[in-house]
C-alpha atoms as a PDB file:
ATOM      1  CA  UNK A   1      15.599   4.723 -31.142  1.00  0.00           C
ATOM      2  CA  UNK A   2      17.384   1.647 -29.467  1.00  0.00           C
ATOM      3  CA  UNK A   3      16.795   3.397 -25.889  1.00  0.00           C
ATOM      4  CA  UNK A   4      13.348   4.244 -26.306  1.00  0.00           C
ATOM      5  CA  UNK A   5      12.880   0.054 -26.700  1.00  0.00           C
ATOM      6  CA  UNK A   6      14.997  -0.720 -23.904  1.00  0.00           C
ATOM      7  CA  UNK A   7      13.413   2.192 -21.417  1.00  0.00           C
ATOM      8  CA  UNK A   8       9.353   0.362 -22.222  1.00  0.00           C
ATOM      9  CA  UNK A   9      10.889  -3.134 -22.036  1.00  0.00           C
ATOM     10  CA  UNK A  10      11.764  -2.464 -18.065  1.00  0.00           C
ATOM     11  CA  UNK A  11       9.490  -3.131 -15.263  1.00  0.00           C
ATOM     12  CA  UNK A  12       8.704  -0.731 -13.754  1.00  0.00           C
ATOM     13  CA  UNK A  13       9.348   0.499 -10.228  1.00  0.00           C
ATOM     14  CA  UNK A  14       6.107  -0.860  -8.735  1.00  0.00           C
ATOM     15  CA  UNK A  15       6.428  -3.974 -10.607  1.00  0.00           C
ATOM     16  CA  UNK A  16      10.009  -4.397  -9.158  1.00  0.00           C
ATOM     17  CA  UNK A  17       8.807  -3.134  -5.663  1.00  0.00           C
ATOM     18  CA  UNK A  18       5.815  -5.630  -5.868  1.00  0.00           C
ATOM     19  CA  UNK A  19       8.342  -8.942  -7.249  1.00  0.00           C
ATOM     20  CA  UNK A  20      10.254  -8.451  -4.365  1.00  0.00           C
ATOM     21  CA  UNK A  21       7.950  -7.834  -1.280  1.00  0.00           C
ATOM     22  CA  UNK A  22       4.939 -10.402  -2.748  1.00  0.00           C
ATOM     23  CA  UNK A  23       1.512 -11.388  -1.612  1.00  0.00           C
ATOM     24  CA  UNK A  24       2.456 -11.417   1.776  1.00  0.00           C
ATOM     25  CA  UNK A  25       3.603  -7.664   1.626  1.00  0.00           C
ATOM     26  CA  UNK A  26       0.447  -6.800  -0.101  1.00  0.00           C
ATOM     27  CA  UNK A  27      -1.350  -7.988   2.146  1.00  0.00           C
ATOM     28  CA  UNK A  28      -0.157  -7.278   5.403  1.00  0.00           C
ATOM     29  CA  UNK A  29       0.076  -3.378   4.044  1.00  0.00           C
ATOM     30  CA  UNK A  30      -3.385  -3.744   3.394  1.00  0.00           C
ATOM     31  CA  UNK A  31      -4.946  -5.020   6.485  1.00  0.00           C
ATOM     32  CA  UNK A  32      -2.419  -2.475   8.491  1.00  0.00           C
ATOM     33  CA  UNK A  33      -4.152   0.417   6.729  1.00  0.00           C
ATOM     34  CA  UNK A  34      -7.874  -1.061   7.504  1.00  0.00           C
ATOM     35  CA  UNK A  35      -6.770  -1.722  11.304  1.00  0.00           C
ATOM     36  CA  UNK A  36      -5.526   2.407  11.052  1.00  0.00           C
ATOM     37  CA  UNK A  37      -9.222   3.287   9.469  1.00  0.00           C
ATOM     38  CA  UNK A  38     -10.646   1.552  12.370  1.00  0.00           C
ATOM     39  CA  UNK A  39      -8.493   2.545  15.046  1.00  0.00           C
ATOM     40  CA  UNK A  40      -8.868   6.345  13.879  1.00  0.00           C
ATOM     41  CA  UNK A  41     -13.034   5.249  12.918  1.00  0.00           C
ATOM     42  CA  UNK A  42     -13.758   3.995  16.262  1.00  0.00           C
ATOM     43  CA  UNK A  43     -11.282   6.412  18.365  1.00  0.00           C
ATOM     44  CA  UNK A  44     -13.323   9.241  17.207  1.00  0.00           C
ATOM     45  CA  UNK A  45     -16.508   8.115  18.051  1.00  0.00           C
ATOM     46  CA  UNK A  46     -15.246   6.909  21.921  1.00  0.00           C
ATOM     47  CA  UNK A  47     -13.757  10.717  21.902  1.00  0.00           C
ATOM     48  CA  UNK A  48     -16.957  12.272  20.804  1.00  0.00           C
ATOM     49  CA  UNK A  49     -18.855  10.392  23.573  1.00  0.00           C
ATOM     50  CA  UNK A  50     -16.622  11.819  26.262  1.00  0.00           C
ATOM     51  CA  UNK A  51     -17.559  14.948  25.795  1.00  0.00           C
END
């Protein structure tokens, strides 16, 4: 019974991943993955004019 309390009392691994890379992390993952949508948005459309 005791280690069913302890185990829901942890953070959990996103919590600890999140404490330790922050805001900054957060955000800098974000705005990489909207520069790749726009990169891959945009690079498709110049490819499809080529042709």
């Amino acid at each position: 019974m005791e280690e069913l309390k302890n185990k829901n009392t942890e953070p959990s691994k996103f919590m600890k991943w999140f404490k330790r890379v922050g805001w900054a992390g957060l955000i800098f993952f974000t705005v990489k993955g909207l520069v790749w949508l726009a990169i891959f948005y945009f690079g498709a459309d110049a490819l499809q004019s080529c042709f």
